[in-house]
C-alpha atoms as a PDB file:
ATOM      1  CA  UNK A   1     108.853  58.504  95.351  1.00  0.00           C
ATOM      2  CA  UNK A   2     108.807  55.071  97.644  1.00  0.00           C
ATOM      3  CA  UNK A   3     112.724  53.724  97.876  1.00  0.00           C
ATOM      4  CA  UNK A   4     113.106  50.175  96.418  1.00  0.00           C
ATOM      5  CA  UNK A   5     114.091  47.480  98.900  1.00  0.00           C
ATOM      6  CA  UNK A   6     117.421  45.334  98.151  1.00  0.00           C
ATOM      7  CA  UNK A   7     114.983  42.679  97.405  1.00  0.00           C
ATOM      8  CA  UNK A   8     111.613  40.947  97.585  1.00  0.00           C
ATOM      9  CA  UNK A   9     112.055  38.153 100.077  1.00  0.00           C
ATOM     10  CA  UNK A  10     112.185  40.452 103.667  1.00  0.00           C
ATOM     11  CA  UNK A  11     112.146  44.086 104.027  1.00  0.00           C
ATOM     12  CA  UNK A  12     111.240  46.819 106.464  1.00  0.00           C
ATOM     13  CA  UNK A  13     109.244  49.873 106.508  1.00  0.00           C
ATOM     14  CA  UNK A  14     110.710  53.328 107.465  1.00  0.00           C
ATOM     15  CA  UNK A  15     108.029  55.798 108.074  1.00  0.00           C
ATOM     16  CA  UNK A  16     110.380  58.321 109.563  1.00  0.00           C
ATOM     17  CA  UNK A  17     110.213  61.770 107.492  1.00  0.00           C
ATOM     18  CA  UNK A  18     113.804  62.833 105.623  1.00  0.00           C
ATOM     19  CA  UNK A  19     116.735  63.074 106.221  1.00  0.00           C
ATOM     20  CA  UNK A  20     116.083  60.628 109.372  1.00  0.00           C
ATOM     21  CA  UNK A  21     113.931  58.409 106.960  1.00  0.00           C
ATOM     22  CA  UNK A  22     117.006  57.828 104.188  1.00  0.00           C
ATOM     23  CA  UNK A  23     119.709  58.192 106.946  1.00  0.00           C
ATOM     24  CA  UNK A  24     117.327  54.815 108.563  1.00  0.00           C
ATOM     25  CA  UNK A  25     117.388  52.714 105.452  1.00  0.00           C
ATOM     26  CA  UNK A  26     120.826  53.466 104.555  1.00  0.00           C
ATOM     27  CA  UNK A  27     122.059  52.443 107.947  1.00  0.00           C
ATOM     28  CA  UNK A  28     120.068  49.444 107.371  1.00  0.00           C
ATOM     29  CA  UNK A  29     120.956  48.372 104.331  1.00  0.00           C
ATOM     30  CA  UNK A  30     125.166  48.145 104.919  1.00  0.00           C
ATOM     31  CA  UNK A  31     123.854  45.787 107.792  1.00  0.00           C
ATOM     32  CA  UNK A  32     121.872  43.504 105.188  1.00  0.00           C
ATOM     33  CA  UNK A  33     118.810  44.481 106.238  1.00  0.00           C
ATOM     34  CA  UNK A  34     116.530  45.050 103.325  1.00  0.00           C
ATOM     35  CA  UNK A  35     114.932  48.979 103.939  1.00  0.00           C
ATOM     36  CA  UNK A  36     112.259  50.877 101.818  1.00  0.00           C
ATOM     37  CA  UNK A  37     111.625  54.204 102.744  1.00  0.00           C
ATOM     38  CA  UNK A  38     108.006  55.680 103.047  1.00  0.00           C
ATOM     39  CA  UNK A  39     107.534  58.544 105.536  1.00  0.00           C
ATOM     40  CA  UNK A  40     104.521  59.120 105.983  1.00  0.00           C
ATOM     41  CA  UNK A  41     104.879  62.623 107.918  1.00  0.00           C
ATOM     42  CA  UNK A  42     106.298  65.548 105.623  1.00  0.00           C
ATOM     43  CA  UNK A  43     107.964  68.532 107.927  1.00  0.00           C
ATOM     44  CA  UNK A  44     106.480  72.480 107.472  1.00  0.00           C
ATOM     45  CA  UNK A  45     107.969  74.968 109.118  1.00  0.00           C
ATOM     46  CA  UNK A  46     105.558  77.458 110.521  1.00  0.00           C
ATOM     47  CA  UNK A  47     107.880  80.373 110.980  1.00  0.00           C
ATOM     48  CA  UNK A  48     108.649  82.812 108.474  1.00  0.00           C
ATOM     49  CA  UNK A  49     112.337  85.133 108.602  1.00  0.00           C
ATOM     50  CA  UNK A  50     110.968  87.503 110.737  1.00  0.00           C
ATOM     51  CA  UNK A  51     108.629  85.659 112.697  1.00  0.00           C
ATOM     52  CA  UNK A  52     111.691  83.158 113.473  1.00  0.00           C
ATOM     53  CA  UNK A  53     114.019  86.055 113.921  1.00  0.00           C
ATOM     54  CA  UNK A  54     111.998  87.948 116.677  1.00  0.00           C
ATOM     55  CA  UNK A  55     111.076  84.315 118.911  1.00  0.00           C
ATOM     56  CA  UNK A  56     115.404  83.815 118.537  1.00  0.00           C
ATOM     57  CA  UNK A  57     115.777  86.963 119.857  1.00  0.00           C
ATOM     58  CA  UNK A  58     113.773  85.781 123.233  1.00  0.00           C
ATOM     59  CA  UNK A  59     116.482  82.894 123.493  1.00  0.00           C
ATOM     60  CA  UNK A  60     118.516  85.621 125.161  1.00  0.00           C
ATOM     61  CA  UNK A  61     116.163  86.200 128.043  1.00  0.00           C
ATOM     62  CA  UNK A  62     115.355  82.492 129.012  1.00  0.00           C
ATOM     63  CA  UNK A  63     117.350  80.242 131.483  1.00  0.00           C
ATOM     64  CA  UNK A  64     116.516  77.007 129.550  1.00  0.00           C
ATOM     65  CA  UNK A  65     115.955  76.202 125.502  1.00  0.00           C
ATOM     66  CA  UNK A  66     114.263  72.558 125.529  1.00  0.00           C
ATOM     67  CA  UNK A  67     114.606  71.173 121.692  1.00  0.00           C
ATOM     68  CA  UNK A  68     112.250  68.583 121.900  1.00  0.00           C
ATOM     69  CA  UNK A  69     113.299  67.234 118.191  1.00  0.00           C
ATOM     70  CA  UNK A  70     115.891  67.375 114.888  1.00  0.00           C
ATOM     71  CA  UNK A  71     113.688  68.933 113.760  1.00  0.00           C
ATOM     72  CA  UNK A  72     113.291  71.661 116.061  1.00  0.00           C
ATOM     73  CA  UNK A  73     116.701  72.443 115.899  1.00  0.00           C
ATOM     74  CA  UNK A  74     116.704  72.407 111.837  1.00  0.00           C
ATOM     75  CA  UNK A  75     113.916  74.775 111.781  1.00  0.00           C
ATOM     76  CA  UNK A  76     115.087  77.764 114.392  1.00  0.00           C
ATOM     77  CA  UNK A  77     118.893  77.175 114.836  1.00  0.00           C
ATOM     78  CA  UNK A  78     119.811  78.746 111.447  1.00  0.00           C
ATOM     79  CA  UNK A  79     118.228  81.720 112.640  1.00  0.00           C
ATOM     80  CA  UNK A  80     119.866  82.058 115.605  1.00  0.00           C
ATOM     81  CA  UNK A  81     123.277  81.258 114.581  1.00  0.00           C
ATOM     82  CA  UNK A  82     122.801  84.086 112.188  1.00  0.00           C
ATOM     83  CA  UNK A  83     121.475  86.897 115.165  1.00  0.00           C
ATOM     84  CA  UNK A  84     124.239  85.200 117.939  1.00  0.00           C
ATOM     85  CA  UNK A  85     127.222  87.376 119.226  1.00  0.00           C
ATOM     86  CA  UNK A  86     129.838  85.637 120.869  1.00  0.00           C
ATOM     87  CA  UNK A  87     129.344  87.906 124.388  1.00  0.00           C
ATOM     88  CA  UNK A  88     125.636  87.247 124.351  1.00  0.00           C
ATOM     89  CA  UNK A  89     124.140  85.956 127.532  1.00  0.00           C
ATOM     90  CA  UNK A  90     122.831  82.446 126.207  1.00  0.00           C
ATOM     91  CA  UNK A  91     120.747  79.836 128.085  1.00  0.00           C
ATOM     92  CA  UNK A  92     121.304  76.738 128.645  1.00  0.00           C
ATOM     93  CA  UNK A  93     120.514  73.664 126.002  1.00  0.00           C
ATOM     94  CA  UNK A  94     118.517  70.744 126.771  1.00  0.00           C
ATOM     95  CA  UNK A  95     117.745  67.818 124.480  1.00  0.00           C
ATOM     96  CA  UNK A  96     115.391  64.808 124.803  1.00  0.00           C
ATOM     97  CA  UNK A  97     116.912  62.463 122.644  1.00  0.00           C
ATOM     98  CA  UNK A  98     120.737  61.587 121.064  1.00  0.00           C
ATOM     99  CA  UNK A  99     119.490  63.066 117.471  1.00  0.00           C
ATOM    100  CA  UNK A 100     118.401  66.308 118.938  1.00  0.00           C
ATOM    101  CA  UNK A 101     121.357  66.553 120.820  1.00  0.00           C
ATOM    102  CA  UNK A 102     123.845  65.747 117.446  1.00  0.00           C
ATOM    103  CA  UNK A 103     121.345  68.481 115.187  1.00  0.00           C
ATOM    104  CA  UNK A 104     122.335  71.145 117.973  1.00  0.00           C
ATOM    105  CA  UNK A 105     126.014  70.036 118.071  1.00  0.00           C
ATOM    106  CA  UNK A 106     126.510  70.566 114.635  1.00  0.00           C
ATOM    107  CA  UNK A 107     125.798  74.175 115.262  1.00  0.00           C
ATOM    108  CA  UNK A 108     128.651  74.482 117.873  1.00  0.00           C
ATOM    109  CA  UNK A 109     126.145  73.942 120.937  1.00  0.00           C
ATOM    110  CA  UNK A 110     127.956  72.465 123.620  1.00  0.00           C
ATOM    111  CA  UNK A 111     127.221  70.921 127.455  1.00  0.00           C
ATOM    112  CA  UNK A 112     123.450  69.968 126.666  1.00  0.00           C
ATOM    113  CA  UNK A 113     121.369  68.057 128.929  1.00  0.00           C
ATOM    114  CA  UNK A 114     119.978  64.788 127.566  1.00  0.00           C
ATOM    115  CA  UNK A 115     118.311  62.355 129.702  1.00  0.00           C
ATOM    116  CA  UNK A 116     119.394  58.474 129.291  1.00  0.00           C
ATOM    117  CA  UNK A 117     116.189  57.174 128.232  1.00  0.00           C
ATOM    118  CA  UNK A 118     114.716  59.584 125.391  1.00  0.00           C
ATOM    119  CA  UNK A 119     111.517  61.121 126.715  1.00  0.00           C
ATOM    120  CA  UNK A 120     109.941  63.746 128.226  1.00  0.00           C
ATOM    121  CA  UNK A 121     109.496  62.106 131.369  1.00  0.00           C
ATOM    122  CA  UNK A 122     113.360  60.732 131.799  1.00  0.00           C
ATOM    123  CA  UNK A 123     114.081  64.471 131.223  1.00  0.00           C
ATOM    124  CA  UNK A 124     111.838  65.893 133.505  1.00  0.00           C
ATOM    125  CA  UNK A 125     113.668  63.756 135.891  1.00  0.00           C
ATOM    126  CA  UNK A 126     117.156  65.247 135.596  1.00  0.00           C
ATOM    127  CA  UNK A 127     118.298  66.822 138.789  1.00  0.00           C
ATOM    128  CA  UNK A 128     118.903  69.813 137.249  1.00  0.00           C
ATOM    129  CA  UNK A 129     115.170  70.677 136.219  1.00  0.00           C
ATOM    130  CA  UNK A 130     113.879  69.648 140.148  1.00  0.00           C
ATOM    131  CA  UNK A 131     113.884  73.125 141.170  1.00  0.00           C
ATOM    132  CA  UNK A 132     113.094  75.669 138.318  1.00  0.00           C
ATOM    133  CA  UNK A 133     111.075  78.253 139.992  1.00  0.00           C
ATOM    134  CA  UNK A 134     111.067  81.254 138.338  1.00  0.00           C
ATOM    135  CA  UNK A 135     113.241  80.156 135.725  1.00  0.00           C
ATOM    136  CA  UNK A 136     112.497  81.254 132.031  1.00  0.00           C
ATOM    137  CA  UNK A 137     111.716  78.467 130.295  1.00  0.00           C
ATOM    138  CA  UNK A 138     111.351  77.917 126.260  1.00  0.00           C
ATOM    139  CA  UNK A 139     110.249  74.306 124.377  1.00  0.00           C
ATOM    140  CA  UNK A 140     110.948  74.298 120.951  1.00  0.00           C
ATOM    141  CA  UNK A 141     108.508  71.658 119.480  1.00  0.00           C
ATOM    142  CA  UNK A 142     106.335  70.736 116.466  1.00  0.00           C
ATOM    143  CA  UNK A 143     102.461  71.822 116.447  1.00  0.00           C
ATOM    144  CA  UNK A 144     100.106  69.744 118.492  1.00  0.00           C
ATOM    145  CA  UNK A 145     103.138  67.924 120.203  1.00  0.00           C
ATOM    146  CA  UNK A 146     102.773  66.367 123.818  1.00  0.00           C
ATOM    147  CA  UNK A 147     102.271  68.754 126.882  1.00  0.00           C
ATOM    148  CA  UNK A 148     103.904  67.261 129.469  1.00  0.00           C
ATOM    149  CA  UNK A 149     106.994  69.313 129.574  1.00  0.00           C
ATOM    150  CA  UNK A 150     105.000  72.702 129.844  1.00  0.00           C
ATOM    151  CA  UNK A 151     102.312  71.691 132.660  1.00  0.00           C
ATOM    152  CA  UNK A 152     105.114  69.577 134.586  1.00  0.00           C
ATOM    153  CA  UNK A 153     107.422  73.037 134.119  1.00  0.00           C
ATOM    154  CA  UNK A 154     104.760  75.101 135.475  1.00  0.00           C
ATOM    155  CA  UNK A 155     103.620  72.629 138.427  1.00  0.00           C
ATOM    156  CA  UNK A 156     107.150  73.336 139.634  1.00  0.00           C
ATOM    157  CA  UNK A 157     107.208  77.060 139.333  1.00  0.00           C
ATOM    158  CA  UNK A 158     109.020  77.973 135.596  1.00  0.00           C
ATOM    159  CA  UNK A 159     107.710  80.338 133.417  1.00  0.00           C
ATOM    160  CA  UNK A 160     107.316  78.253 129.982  1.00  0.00           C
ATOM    161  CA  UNK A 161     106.594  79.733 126.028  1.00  0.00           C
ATOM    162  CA  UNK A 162     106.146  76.959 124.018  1.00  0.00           C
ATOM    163  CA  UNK A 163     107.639  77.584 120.380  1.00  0.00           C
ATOM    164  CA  UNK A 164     105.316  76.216 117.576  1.00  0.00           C
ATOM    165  CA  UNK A 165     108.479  75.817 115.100  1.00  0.00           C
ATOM    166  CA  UNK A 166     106.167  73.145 112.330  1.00  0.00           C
ATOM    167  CA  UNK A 167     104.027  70.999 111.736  1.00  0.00           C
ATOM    168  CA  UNK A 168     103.619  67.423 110.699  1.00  0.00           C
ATOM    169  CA  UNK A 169     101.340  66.803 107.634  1.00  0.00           C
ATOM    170  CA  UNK A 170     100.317  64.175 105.290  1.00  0.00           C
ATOM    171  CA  UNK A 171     102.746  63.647 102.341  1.00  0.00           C
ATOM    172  CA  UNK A 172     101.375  63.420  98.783  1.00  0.00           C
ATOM    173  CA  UNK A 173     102.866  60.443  98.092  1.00  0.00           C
ATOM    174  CA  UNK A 174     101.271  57.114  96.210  1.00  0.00           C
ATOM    175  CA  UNK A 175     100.789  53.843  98.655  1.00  0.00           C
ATOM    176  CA  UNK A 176      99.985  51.249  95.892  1.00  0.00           C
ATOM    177  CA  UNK A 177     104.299  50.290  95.748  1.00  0.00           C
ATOM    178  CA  UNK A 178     104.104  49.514  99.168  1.00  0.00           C
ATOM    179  CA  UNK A 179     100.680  47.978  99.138  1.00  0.00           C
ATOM    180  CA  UNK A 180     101.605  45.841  96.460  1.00  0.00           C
ATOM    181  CA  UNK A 181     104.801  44.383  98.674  1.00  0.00           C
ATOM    182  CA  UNK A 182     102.714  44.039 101.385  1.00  0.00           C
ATOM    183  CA  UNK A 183     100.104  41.566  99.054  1.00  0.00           C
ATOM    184  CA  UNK A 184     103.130  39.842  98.462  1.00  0.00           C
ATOM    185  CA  UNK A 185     104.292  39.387 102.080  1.00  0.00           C
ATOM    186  CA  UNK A 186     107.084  40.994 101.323  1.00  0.00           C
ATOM    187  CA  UNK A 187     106.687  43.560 104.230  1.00  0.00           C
ATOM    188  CA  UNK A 188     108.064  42.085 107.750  1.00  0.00           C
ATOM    189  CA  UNK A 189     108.377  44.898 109.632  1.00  0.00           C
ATOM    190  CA  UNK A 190     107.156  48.835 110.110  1.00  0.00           C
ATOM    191  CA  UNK A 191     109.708  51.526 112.018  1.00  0.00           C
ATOM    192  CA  UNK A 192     107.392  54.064 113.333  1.00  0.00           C
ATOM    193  CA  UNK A 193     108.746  56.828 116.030  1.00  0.00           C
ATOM    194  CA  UNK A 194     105.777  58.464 116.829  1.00  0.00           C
ATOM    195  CA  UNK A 195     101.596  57.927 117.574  1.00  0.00           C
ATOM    196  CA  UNK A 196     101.306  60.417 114.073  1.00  0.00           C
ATOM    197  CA  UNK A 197     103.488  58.688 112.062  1.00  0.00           C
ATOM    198  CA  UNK A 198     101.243  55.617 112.598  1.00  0.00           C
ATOM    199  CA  UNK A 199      97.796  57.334 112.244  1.00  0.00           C
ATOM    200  CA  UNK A 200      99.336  59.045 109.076  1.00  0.00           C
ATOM    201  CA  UNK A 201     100.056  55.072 108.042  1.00  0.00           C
ATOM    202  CA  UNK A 202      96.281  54.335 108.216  1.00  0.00           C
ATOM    203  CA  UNK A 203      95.268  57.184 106.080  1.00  0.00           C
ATOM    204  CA  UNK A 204      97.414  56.973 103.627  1.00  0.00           C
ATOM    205  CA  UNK A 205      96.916  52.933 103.153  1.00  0.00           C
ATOM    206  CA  UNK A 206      93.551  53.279 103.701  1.00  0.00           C
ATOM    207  CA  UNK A 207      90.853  51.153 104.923  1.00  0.00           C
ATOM    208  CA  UNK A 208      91.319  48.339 102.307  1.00  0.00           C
ATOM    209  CA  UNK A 209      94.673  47.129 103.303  1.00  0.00           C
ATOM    210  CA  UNK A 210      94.228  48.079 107.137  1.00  0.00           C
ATOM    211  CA  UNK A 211      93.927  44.477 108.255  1.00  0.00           C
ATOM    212  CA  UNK A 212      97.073  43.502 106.550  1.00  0.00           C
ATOM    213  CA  UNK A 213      98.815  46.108 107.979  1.00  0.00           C
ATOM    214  CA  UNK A 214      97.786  45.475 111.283  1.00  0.00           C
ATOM    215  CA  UNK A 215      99.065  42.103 111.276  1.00  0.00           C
ATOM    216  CA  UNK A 216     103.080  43.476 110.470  1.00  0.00           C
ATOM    217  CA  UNK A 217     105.098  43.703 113.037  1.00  0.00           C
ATOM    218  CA  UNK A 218     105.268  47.056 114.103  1.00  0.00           C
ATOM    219  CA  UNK A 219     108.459  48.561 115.359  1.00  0.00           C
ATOM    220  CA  UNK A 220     108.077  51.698 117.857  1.00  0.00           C
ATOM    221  CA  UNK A 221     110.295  53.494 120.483  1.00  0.00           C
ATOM    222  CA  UNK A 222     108.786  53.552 123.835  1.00  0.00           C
ATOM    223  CA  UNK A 223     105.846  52.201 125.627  1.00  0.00           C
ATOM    224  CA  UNK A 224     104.002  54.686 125.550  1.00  0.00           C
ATOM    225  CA  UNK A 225     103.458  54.677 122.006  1.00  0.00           C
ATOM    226  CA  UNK A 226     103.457  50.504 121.894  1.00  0.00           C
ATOM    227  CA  UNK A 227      99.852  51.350 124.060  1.00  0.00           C
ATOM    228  CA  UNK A 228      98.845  53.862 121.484  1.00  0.00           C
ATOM    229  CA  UNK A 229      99.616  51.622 118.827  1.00  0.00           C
ATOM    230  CA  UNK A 230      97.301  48.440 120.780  1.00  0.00           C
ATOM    231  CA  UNK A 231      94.217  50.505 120.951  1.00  0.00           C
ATOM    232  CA  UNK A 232      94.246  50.715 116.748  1.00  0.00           C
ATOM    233  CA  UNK A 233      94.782  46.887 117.439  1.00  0.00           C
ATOM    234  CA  UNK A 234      98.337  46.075 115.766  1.00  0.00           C
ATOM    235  CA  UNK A 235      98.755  42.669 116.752  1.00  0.00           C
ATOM    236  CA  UNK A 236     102.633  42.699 116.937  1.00  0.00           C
ATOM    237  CA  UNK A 237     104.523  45.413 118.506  1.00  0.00           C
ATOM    238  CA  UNK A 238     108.316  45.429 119.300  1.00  0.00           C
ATOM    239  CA  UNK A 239     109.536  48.223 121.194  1.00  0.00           C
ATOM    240  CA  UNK A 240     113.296  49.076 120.514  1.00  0.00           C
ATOM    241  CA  UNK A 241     115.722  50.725 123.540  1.00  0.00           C
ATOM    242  CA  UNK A 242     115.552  54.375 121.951  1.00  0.00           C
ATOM    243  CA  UNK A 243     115.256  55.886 118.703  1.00  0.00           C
ATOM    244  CA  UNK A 244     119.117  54.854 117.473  1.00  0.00           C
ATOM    245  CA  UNK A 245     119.341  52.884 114.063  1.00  0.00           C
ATOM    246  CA  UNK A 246     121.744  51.037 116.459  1.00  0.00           C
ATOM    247  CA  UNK A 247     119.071  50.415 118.763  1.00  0.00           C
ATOM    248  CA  UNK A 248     116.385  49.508 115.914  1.00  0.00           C
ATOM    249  CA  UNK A 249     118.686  47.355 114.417  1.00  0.00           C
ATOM    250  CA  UNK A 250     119.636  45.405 117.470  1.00  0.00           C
ATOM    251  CA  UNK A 251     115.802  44.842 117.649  1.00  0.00           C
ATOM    252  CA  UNK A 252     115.608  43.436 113.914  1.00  0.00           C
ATOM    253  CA  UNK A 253     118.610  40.943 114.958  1.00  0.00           C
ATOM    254  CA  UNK A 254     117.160  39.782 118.046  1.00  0.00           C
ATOM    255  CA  UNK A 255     113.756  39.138 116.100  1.00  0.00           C
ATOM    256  CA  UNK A 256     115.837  37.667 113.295  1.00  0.00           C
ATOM    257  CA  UNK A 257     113.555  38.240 110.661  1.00  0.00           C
ATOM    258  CA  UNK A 258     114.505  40.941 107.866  1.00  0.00           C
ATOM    259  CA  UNK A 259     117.589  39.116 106.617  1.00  0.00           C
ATOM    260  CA  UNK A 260     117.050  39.891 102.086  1.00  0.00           C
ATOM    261  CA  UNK A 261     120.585  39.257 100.661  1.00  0.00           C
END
């Protein structure tokens, strides 16, 4: 079910998937900043007990566990706080944004290694990960997810398993609520966080309100995906610091536009 904005004069799109999506809007909405939620990616976890019992059990043996999302962490970390003893050898904990770090904080992780600027590359650039030869390396990630982290890893010596831990699909959810704001100019603004959660957008709006939607503003995190997002020809694209709702909302105050009290 699509969230109803605070009103119809200016509101924002969340695409992010739950409990990011709500936690978004809510954030949003104590700063007056009129939020509807619509994710447009729905989280499956591809492991089932035992499966995600016996890759756990390989944590062990690594030197490095690379979480490359919350969502990562949500999917395997129940397992392994049920399989952990205290005297266990355990590796150490690496993070490439704030969220992932919080998800594995709230499971008692502690001293993780997050780059300033939340990406792959800002990572890979971390003093610590310049000389990894031989080191045991695991990336916890969702299906089809970038490969930069594994072929830079293995460039530099590191022996890398990447752990497919889910998937992003399609929710089954209707458009024509958002479709109809958007008709109404009622839409300002689109918070998208990754390349899928856009191309989900265009499937799920379909190609009859595809022009419309590529003249919102769309909101992303990073350059990389603002060049993604040109080549499917959005014609406004504001790119906020990181993935924060601090940072997003800075953006929305500096553009001044989504103000619906």
């Amino acid at each position: 079910m699509i969230a109803k904005p605070l009103s119809n004069e200016s509101s924002i799109l969340v695409t992010r998937p739950n409990p990011g999506g709500e936690n978004l809007c809510a954030f949003l909405q104590q700063k007056d900043v009129n939020a509807l939620h619509f994710p447009t990616i729905e989280i499956e976890p591809l492991l089932d007990f035992h499966q995600s019992k016996n890759a756990v059990a390989h944590f062990f043996k690594a030197d490095w566990l690379i979480f490359t999302s919350p969502h990562a962490v949500w999917t395997v970390m129940p397992m392994f706080t049920k399989i952990y003893v205290k005297d266990n050898q355990v590796a150490r904990f690496a993070a490439i944004g704030e969220g992932t770090r919080s998800a594995l904080a709230a499971y008692g992780i502690e001293n993780i290694h997050v780059p300033d600027d939340w990406n792959s590359e800002r990572l890979l650039a971390l003093s610590t990960f310049q000389s990894v030869s031989n080191q045991k390396i695991i990336i916890i990630k969702g299906q089809e997810g970038r490969d930069l982290l594994q072929k830079t890893f293995e460039r530099r010596g590191a022996i890398v398993t990447n752990l497919i831990a889910y998937r992003r699909t399609i929710p089954d959810i209707d458009p024509t609520p958002f479709t109809a704001l958007m008709k109404k100019n009622a839409i300002h603004g689109i918070v998208c966080a990754s390349f899928t959660s856009i191309n989900h957008l265009k499937q799920m709006i379909g190609s009859t309100h595809w022009h419309n939607l590529q003249m919102i503003p769309l909101i992303v995190i990073s350059h990389r995906i603002k060049t993604l997002a040109e080549s499917l020809n959005f014609q406004t694209i504001w790119v906020a610091d990181n993935a924060s709702p601090n940072a997003i909302f800075n953006l929305i105050t500096q553009k001044g536009r989504f103000y619906g009290r």
